[in-house]
C-alpha atoms as a PDB file:
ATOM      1  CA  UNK A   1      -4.701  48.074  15.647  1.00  0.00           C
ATOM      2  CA  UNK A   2      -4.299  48.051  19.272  1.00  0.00           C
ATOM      3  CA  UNK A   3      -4.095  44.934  21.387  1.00  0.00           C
ATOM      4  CA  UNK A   4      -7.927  44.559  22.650  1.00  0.00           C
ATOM      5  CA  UNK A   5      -8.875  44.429  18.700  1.00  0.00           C
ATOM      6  CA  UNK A   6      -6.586  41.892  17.596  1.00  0.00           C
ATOM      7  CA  UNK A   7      -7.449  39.684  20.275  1.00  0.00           C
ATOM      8  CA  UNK A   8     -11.544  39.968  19.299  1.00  0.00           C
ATOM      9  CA  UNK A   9     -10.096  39.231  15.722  1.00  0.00           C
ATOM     10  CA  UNK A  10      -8.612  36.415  16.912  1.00  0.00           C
ATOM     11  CA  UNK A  11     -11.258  35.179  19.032  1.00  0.00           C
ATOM     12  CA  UNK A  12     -13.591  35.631  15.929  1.00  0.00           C
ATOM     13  CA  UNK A  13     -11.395  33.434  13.629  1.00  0.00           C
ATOM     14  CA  UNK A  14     -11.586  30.671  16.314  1.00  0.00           C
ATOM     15  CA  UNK A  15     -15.221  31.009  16.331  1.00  0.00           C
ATOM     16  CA  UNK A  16     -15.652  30.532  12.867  1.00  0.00           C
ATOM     17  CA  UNK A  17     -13.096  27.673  12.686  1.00  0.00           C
ATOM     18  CA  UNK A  18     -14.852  25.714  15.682  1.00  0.00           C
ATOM     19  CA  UNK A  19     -17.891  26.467  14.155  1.00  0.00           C
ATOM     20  CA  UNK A  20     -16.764  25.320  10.729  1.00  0.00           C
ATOM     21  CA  UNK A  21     -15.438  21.946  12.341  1.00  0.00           C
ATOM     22  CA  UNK A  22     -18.012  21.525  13.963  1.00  0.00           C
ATOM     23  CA  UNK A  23     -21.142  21.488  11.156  1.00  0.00           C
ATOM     24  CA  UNK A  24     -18.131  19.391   9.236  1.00  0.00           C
ATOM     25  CA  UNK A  25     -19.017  16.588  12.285  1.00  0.00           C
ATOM     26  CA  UNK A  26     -22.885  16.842  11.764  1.00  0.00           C
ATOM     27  CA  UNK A  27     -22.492  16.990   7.377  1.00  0.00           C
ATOM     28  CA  UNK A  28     -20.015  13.684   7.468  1.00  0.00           C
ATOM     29  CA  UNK A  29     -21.310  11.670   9.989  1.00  0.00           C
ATOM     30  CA  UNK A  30     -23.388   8.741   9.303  1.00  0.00           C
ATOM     31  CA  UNK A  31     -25.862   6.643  11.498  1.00  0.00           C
ATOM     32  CA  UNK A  32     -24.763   3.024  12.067  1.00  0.00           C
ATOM     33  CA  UNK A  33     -27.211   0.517  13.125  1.00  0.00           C
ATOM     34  CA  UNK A  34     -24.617  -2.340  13.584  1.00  0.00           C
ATOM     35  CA  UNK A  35     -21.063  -1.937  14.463  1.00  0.00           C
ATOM     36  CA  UNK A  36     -18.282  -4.270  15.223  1.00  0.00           C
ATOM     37  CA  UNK A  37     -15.154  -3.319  17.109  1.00  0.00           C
ATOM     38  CA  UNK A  38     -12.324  -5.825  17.628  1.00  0.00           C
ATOM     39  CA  UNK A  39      -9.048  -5.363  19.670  1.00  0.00           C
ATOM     40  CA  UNK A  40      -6.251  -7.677  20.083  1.00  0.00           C
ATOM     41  CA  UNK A  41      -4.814  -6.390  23.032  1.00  0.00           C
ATOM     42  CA  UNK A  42      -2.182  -9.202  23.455  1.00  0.00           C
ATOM     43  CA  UNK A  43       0.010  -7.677  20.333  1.00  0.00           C
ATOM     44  CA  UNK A  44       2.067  -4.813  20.964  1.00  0.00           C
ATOM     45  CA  UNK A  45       1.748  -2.006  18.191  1.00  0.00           C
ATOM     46  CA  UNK A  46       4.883   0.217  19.381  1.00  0.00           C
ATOM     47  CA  UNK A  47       7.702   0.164  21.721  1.00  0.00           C
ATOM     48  CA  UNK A  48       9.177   3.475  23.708  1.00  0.00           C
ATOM     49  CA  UNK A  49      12.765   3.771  25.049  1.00  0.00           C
ATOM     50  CA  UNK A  50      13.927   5.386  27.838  1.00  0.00           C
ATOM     51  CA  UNK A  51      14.230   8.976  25.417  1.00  0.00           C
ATOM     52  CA  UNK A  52      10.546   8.841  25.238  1.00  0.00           C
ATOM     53  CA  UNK A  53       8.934  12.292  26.341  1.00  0.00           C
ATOM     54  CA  UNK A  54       5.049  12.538  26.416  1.00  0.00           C
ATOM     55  CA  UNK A  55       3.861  17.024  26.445  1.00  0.00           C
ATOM     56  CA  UNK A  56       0.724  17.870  26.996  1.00  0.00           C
ATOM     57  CA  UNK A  57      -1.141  21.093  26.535  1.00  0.00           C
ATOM     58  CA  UNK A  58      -4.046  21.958  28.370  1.00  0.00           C
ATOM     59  CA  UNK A  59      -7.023  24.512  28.045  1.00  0.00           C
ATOM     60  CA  UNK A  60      -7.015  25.483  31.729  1.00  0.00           C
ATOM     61  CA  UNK A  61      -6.035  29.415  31.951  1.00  0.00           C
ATOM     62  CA  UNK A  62      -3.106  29.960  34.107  1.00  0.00           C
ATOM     63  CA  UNK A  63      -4.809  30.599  37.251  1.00  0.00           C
ATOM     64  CA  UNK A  64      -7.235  27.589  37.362  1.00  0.00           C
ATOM     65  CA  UNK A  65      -5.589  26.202  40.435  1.00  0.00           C
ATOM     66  CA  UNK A  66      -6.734  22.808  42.535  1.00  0.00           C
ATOM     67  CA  UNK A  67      -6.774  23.095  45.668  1.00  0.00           C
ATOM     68  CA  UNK A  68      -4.360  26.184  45.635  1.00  0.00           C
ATOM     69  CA  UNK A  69      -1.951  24.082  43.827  1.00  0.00           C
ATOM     70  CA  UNK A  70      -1.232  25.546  40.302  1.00  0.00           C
ATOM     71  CA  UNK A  71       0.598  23.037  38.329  1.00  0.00           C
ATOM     72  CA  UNK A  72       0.857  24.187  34.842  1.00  0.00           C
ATOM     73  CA  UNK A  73       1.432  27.846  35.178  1.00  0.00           C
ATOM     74  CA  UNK A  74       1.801  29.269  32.014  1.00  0.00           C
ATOM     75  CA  UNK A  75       1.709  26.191  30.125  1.00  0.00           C
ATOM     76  CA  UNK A  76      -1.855  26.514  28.632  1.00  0.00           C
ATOM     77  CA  UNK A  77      -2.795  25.920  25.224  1.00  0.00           C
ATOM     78  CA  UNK A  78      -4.097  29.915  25.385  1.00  0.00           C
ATOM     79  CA  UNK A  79      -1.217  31.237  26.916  1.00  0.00           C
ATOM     80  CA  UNK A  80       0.945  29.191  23.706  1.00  0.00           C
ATOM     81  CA  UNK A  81      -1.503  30.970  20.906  1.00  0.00           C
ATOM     82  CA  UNK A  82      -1.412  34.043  22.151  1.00  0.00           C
ATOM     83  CA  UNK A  83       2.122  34.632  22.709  1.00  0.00           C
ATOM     84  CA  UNK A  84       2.644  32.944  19.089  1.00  0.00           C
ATOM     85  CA  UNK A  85       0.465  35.274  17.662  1.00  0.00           C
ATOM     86  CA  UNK A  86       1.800  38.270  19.543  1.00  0.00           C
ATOM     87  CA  UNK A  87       5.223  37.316  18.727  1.00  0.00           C
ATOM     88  CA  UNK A  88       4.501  37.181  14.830  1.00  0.00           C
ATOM     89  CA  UNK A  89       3.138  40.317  14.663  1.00  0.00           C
END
């Protein structure tokens, strides 16, 4: 298979999955008429020390820039699939 087929393969699979999760959303949910939602913000639930590290991953291809200031490069959650995928094949 050349590349531009395994990547609408791909792209396929992640429309079925989203697809998939999606109708799972609709078939579980439930309607609520009355709802209560209490937080007790005074207690803490976790601490971090100074090792703490917080990643994110974003969708934004590599050149979505702001204001001509690019500042996640090739960091993207699509650039992170496909070279995983790539790589395992």
């Amino acid at each position: 298979m050349d590349a531009t087929t395994i990547d609408s393969v791909i792209m396929r699979l992640y429309l079925a999955l989203f697809l998939f999760l999606a109708s799972l959303q609709v078939a579980l949910s439930k309607d609520i008429e009355h709802g209560l939602l209490l937080v007790n913000g005074a207690q803490a639930k976790a601490v971090t020390d100074d090792n703490f590290i917080c990643a994110t991953i974003d969708w934004w291809p590599h050149d979505k820039c702001n204001d001509g200031y690019c500042s996640w490069g090739d960091s993207s959650i699509v650039n992170l699939v496909s070279s995983f995928v790539f790589s395992s094949v």
